[in-house]
C-alpha atoms as a PDB file:
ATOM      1  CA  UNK A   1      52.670  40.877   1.660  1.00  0.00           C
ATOM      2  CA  UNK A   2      51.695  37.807  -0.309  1.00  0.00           C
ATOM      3  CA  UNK A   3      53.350  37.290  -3.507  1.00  0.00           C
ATOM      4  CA  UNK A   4      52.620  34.603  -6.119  1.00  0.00           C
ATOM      5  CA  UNK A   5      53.539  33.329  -9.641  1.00  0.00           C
ATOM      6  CA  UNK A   6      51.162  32.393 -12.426  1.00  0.00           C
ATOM      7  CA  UNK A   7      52.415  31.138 -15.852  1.00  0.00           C
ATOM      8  CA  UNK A   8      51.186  32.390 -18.794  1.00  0.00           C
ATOM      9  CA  UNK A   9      48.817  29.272 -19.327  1.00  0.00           C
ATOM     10  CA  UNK A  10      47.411  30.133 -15.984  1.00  0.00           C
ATOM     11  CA  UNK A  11      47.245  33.752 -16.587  1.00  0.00           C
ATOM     12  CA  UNK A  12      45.412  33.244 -20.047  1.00  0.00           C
ATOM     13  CA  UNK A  13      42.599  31.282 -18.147  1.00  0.00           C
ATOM     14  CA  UNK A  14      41.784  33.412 -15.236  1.00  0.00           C
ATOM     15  CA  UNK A  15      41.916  36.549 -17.804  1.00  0.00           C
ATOM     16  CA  UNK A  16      39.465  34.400 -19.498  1.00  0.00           C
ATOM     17  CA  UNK A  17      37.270  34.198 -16.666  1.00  0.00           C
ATOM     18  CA  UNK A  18      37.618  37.504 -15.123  1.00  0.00           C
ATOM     19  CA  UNK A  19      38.548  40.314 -17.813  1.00  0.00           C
ATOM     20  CA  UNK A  20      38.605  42.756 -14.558  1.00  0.00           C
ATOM     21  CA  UNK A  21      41.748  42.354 -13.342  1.00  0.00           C
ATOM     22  CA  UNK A  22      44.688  44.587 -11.925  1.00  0.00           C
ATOM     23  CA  UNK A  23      47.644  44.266 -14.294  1.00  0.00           C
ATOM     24  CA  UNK A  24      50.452  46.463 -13.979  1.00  0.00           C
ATOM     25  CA  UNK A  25      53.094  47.106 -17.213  1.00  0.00           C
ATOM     26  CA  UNK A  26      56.141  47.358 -15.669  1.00  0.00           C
ATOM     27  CA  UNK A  27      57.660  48.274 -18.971  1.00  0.00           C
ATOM     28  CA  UNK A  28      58.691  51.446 -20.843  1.00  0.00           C
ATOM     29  CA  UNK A  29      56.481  54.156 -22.464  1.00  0.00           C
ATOM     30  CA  UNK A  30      57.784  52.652 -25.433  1.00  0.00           C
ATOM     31  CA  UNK A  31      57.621  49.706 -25.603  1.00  0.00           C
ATOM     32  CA  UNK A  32      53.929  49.752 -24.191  1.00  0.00           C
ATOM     33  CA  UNK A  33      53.284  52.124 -27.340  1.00  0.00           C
ATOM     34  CA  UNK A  34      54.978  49.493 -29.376  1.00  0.00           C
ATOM     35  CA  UNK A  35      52.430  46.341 -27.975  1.00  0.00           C
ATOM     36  CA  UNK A  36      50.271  45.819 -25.043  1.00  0.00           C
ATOM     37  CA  UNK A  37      47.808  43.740 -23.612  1.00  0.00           C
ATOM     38  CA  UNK A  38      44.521  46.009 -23.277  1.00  0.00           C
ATOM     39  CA  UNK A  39      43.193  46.977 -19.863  1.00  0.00           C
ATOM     40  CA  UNK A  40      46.460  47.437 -18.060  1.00  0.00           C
ATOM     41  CA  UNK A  41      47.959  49.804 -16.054  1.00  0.00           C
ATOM     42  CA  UNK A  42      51.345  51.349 -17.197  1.00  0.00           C
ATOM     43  CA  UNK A  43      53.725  52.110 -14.170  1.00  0.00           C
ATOM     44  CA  UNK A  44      57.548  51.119 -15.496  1.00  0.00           C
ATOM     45  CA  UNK A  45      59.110  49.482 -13.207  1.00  0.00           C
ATOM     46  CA  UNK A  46      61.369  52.596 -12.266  1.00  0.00           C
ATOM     47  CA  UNK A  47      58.784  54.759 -11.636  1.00  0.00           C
ATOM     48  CA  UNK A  48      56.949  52.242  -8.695  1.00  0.00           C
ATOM     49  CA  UNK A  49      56.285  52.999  -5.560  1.00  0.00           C
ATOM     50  CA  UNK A  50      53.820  52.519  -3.170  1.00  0.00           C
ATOM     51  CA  UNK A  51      51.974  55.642  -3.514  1.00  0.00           C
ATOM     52  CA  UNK A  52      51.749  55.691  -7.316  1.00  0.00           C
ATOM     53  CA  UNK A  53      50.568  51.664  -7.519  1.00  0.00           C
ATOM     54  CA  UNK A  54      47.867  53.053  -4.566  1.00  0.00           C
ATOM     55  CA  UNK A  55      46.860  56.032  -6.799  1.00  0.00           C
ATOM     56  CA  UNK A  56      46.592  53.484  -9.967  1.00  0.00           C
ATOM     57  CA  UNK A  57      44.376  50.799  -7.663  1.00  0.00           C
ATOM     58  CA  UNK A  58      42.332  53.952  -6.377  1.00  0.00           C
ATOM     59  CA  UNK A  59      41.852  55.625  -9.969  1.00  0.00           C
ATOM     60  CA  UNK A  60      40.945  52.522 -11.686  1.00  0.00           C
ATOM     61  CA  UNK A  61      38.268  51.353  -8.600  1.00  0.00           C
ATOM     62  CA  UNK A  62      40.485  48.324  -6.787  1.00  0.00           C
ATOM     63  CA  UNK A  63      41.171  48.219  -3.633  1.00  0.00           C
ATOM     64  CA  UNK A  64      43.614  45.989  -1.541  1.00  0.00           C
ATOM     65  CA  UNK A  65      41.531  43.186  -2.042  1.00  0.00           C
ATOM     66  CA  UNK A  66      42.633  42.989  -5.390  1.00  0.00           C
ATOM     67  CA  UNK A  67      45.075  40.812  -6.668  1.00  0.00           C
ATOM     68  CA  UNK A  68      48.186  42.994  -7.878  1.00  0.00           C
ATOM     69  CA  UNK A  69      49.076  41.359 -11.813  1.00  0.00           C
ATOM     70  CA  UNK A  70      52.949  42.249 -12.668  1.00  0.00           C
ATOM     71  CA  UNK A  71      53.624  41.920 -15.956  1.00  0.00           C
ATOM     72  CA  UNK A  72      57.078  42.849 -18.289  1.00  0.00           C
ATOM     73  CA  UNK A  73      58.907  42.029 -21.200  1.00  0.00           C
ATOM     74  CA  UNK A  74      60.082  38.925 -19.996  1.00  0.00           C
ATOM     75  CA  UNK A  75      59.133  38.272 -15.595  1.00  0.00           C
ATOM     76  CA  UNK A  76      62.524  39.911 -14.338  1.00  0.00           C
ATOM     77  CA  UNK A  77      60.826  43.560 -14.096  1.00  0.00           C
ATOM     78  CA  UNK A  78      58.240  42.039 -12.606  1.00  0.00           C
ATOM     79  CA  UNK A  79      59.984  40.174  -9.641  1.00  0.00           C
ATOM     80  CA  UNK A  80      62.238  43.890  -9.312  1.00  0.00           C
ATOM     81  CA  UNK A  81      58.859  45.247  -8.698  1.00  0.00           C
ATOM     82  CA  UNK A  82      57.838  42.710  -6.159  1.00  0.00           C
ATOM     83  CA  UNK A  83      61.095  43.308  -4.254  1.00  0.00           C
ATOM     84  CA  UNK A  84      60.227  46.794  -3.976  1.00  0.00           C
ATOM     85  CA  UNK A  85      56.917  46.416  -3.185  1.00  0.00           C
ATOM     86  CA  UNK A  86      57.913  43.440  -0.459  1.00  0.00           C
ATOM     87  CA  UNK A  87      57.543  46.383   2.639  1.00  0.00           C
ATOM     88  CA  UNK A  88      54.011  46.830   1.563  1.00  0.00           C
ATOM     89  CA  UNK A  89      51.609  45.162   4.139  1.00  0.00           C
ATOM     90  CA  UNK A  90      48.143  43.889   2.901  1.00  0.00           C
ATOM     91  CA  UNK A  91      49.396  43.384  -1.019  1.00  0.00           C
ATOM     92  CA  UNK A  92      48.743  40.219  -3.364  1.00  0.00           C
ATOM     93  CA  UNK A  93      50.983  40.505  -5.987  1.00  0.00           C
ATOM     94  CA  UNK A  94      51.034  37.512  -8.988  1.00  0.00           C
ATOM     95  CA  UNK A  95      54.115  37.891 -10.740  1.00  0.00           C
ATOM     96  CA  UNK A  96      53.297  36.301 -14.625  1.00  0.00           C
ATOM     97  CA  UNK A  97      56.496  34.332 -15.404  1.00  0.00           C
ATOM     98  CA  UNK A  98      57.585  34.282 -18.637  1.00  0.00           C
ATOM     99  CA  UNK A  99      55.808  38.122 -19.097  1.00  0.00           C
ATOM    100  CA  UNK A 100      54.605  39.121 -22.356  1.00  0.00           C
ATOM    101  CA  UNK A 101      57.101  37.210 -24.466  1.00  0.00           C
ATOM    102  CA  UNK A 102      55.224  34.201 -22.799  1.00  0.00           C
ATOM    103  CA  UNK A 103      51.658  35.225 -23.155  1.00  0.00           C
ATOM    104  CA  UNK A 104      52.453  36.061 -26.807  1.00  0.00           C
ATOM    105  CA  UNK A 105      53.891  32.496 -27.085  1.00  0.00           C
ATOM    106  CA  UNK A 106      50.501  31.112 -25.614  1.00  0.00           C
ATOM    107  CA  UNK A 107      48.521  32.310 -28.182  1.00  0.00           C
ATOM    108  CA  UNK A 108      47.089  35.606 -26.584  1.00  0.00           C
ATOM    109  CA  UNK A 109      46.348  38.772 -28.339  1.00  0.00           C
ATOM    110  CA  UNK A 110      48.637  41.229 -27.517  1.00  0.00           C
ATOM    111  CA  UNK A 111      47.680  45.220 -29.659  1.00  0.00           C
ATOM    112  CA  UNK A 112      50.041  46.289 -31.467  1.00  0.00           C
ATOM    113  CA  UNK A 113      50.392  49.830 -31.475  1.00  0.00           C
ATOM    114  CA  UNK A 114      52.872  52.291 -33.965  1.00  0.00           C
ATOM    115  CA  UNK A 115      55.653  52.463 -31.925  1.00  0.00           C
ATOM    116  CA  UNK A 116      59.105  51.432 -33.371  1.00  0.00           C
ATOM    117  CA  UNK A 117      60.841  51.649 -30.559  1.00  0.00           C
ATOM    118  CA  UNK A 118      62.941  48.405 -29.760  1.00  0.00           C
ATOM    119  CA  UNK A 119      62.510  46.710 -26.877  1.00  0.00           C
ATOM    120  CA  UNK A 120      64.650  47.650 -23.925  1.00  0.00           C
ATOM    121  CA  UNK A 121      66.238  44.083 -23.749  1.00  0.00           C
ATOM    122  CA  UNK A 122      67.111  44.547 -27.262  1.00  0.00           C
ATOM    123  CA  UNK A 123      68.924  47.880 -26.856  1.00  0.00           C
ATOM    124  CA  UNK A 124      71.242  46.673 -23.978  1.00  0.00           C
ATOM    125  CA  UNK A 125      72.727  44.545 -26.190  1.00  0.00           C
ATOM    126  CA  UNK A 126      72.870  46.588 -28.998  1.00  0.00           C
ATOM    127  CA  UNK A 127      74.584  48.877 -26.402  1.00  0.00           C
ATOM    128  CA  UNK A 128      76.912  46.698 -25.218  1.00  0.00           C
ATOM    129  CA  UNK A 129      78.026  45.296 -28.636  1.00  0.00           C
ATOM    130  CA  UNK A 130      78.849  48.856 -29.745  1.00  0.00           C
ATOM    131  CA  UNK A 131      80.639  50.003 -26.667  1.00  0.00           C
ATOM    132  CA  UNK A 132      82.506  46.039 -27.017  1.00  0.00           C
ATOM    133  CA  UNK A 133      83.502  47.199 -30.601  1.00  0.00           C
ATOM    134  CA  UNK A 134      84.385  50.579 -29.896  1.00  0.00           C
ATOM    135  CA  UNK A 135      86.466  49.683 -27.086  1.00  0.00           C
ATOM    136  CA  UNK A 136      88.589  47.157 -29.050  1.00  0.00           C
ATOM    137  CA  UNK A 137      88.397  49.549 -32.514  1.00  0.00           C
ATOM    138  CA  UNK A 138      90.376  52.808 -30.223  1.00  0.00           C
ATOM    139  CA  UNK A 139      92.641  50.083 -28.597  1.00  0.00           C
ATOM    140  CA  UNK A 140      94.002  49.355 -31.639  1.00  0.00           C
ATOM    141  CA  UNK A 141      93.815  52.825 -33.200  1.00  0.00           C
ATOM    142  CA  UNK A 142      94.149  55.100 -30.392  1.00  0.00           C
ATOM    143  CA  UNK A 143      95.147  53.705 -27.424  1.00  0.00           C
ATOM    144  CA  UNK A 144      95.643  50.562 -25.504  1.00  0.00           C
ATOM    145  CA  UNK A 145      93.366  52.049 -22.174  1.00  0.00           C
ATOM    146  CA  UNK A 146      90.202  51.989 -24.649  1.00  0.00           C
ATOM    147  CA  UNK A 147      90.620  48.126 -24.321  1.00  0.00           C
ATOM    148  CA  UNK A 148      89.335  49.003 -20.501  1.00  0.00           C
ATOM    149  CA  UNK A 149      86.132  50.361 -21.992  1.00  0.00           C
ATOM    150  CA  UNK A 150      85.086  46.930 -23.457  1.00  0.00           C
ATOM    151  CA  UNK A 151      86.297  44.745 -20.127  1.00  0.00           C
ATOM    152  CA  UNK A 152      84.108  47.276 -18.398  1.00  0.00           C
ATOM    153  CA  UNK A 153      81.256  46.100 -20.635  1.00  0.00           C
ATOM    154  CA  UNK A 154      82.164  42.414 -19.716  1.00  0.00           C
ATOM    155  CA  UNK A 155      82.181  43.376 -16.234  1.00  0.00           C
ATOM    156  CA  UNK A 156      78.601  44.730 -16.261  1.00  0.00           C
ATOM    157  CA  UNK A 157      77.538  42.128 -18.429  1.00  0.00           C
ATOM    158  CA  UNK A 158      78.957  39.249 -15.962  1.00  0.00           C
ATOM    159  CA  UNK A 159      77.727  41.342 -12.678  1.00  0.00           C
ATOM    160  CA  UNK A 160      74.017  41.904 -14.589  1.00  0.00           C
ATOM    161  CA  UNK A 161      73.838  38.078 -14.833  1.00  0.00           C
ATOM    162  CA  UNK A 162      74.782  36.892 -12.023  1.00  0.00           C
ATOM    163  CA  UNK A 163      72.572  39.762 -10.032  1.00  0.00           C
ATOM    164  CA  UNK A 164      70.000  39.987 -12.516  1.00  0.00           C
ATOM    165  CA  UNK A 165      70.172  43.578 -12.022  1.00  0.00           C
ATOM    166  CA  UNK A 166      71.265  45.700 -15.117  1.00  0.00           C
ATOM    167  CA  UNK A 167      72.612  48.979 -14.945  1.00  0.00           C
ATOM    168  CA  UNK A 168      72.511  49.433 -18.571  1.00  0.00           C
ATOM    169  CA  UNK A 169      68.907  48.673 -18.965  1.00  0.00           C
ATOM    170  CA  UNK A 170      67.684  50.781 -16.245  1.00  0.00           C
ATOM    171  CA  UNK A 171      69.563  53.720 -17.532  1.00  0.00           C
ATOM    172  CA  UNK A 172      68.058  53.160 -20.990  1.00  0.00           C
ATOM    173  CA  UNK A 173      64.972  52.511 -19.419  1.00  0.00           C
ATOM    174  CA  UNK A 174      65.460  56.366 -18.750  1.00  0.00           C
ATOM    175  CA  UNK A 175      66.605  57.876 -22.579  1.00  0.00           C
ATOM    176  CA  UNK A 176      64.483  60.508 -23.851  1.00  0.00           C
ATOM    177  CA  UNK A 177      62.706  57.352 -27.359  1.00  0.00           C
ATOM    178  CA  UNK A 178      62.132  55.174 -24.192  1.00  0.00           C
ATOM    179  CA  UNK A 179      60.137  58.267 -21.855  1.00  0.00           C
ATOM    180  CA  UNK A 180      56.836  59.132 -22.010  1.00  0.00           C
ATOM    181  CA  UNK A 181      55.916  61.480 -25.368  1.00  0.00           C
END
């Protein structure tokens, strides 16, 4: 297993030079169908494995030769998907830091698509500002145990960035405007 970073910069320049590449969208159905870079492979990131990133290299004519391109939102679904990946003998992965938020920011064209879907990032903290209301809102009107609903949200908020692992967003990930239409 050999795994790598480009930046955006970088990424922009060898795309330049080689518009063959193996880029994986880590992200959701939506939000691919809301912008994308063109000539990428859409596997969210809770949907890879080993067989189905094999199937994708075979379908689309790479082989393990090939240079592995991760690419999200904003790099942290990309290094999840190198961590699961990491068992995976004879694989380059290039995680692009930064992801699309980055690659936008450097001036690439990015296709836009008719989607208005928000992005996933976006909804977890829409979700956890309504569950942080709610909970205080019934604490005062109903109870003093909904209070416990918006520490919980604390809690997973704290534990998501400390771990950079988010509960929230990979059960989002999985709500019926984020699947596949």
């Amino acid at each position: 297993m050999n795994i790598n970073t480009l930046t955006a910069g970088e990424f922009i320049d060898k795309l330049e030079q080689d518009r063959n590449l193996l880029i994986v969208d880590l992200r959701t159905h939506a939000e691919v169908a809301n912008e994308h870079l063109e000539n990428c492979v859409h596997i969210p990131v809770q949907d890879l494995n080993e067989e189905r990133l094999q199937q994708a290299m075979k379908d689309n004519g790479f082989t393990d030769q090939h240079s592995v391109f991760l690419l999200c939102q904003s790099g942290k679904r990309a290094q999840m998907a190198a961590d699961k990946l990491s068992h995976v003998e004879d694989l380059s992965l290039v995680i692009l830091e930064g992801g699309l938020n980055a690659i936008k920011q450097q001036g690439a064209k990015v296709k836009s698509g008719k989607s208005n879907v928000i992005s996933l990032e976006r909804q977890v903290r829409i979700s956890a500002g309504v569950l942080t209301m709610l909970g205080i809102a019934l604490g005062f009107t109903l109870h003093p145990g909904f209070f416990l609903l918006s520490g919980f949200v604390g809690a997973g908020l704290t534990f998501a960035g400390i771990t950079d692992n988010c509960a929230m967003g990979l059960m989002l990930a999985r709500m019926p405007w984020n699947a596949r239409a």
